[in-house]
C-alpha atoms as a PDB file:
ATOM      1  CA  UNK A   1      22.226   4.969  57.960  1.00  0.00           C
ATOM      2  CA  UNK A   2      18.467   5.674  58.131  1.00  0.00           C
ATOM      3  CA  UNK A   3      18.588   8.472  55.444  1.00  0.00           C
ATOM      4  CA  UNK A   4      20.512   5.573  53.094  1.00  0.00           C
ATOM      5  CA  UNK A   5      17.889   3.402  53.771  1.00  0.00           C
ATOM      6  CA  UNK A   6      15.192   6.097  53.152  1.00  0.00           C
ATOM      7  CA  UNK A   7      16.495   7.199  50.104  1.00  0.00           C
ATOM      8  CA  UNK A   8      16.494   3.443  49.077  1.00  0.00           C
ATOM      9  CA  UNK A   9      12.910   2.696  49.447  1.00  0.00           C
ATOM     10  CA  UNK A  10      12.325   5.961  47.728  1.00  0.00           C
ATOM     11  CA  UNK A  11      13.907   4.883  44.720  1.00  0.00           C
ATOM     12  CA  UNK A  12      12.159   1.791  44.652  1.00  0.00           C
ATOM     13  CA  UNK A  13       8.802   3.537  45.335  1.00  0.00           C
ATOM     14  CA  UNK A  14       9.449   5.272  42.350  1.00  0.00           C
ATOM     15  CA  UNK A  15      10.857   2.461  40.370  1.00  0.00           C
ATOM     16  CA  UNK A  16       8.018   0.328  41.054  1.00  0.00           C
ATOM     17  CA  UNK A  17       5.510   3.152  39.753  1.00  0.00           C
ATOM     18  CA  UNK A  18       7.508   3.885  36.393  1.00  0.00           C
ATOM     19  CA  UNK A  19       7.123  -0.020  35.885  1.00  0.00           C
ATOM     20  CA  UNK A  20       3.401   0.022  36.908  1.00  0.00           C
ATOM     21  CA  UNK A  21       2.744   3.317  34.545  1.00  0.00           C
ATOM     22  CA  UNK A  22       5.199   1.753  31.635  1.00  0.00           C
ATOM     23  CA  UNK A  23       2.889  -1.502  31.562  1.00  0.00           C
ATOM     24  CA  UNK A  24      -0.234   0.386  31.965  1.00  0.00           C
ATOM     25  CA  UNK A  25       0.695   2.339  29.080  1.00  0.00           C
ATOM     26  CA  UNK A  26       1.510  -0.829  27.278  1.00  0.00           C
ATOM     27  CA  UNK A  27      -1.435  -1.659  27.842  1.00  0.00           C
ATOM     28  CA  UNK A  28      -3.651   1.183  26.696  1.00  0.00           C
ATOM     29  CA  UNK A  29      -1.334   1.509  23.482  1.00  0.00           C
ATOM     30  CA  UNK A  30      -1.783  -2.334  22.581  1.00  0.00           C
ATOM     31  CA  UNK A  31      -5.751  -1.455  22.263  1.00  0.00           C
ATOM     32  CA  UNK A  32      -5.471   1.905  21.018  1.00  0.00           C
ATOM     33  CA  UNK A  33      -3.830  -0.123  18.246  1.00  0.00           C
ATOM     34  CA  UNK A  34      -6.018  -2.709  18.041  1.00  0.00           C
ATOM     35  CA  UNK A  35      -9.067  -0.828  17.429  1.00  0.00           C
ATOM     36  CA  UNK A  36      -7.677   0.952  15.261  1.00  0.00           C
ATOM     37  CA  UNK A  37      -6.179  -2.073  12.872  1.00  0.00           C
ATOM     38  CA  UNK A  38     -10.031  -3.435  13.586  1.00  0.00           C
ATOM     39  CA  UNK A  39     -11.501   0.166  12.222  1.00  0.00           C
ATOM     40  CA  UNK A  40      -9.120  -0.286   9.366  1.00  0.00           C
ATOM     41  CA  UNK A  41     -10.179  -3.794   8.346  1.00  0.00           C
ATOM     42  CA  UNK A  42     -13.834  -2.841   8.935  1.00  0.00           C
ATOM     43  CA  UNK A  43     -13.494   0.155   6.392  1.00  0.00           C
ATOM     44  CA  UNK A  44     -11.784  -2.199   4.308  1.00  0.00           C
ATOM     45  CA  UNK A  45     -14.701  -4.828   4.211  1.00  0.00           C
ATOM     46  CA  UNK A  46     -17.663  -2.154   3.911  1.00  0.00           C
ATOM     47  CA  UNK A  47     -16.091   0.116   1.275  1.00  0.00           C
ATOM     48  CA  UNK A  48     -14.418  -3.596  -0.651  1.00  0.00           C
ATOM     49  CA  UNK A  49     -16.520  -3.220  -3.995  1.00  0.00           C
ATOM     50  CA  UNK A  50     -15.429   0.993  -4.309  1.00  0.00           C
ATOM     51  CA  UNK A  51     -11.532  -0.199  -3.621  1.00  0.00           C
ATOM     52  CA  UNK A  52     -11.419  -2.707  -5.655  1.00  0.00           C
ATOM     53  CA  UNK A  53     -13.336  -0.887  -8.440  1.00  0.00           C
ATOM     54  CA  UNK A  54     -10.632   1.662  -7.247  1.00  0.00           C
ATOM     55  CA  UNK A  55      -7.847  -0.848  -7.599  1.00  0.00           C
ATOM     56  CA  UNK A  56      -9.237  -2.585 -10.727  1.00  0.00           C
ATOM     57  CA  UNK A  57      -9.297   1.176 -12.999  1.00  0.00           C
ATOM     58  CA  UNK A  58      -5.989   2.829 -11.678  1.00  0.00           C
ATOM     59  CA  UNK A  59      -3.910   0.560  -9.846  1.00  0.00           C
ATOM     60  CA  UNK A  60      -3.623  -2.747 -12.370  1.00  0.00           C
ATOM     61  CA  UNK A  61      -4.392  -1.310 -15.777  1.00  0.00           C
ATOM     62  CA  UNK A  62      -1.398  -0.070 -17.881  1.00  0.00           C
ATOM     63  CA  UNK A  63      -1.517   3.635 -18.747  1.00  0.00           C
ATOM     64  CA  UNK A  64      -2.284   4.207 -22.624  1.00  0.00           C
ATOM     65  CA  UNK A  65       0.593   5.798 -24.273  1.00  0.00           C
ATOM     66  CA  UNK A  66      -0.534   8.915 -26.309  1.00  0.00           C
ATOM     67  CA  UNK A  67       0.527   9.533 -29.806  1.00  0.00           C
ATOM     68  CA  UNK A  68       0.593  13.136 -32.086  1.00  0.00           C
ATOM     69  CA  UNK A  69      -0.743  13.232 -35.689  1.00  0.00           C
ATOM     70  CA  UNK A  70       3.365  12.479 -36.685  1.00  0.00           C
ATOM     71  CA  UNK A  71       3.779   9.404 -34.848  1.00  0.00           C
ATOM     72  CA  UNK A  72      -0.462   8.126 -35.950  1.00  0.00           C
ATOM     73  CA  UNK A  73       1.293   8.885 -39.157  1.00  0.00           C
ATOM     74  CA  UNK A  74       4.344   6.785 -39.160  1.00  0.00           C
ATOM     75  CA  UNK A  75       2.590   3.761 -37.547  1.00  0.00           C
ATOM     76  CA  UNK A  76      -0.196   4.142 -39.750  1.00  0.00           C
ATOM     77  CA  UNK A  77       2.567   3.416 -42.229  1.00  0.00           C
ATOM     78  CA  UNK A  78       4.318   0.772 -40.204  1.00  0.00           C
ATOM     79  CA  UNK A  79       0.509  -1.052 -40.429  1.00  0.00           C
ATOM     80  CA  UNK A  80       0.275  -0.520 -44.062  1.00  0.00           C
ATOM     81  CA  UNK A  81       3.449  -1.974 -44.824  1.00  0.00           C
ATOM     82  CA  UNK A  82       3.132  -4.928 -42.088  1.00  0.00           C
ATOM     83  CA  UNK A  83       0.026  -5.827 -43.916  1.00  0.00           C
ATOM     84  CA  UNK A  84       1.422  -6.035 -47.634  1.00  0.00           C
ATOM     85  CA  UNK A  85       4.014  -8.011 -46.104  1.00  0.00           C
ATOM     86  CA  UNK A  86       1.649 -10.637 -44.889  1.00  0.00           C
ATOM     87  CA  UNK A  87      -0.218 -10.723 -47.943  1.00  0.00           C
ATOM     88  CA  UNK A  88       3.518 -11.390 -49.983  1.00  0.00           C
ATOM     89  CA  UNK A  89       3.788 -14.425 -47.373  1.00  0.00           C
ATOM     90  CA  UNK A  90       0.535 -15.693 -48.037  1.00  0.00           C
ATOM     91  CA  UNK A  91       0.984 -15.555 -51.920  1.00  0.00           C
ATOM     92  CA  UNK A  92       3.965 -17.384 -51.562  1.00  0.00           C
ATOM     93  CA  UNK A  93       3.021 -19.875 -49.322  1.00  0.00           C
ATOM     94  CA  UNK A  94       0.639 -20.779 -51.728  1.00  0.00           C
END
């Protein structure tokens, strides 16, 4: 009956120390985190003119397509032709 009863509080010895080491490690992980989300947010304020000069040149500006000498060609064309055409409209209108 005694060894029961040992082996009892034993467990909750230990029991009561995971708990006491699980919210101590709560704990340290809760500001680990939270000086690390306040490093974050203080890189983000003293570096905010080179990220959003960042964001401003790559992030929001719509690549440029690039054309060969055949394709300048053609839409040189298309350009020519667009233009006559308005000139035709504008005679008529008239």
């Amino acid at each position: 009956m005694n060894q029961i009863a040992a082996e009892a509080e034993a467990e909750q010895i230990l029991e009561r120390r995971r708990i006491h080491r699980r919210e101590r490690n709560a704990k340290i992980f809760f500001w680990v985190r939270s000086v690390l989300l306040l490093a974050v947010l203080g890189g983000l304020v003293a570096y905010r003119v080179e990220l959003q000069k960042y964001v401003s040149e790559n992030l929001l500006t719509s690549p440029k397509p690039t054309i060969d000498s055949k394709t300048g060609a053609v839409l040189a064309g298309i350009q020519e032709n667009a233009g006559k055409r308005d000139k035709a409209l504008e005679t008529l209108m008239k």
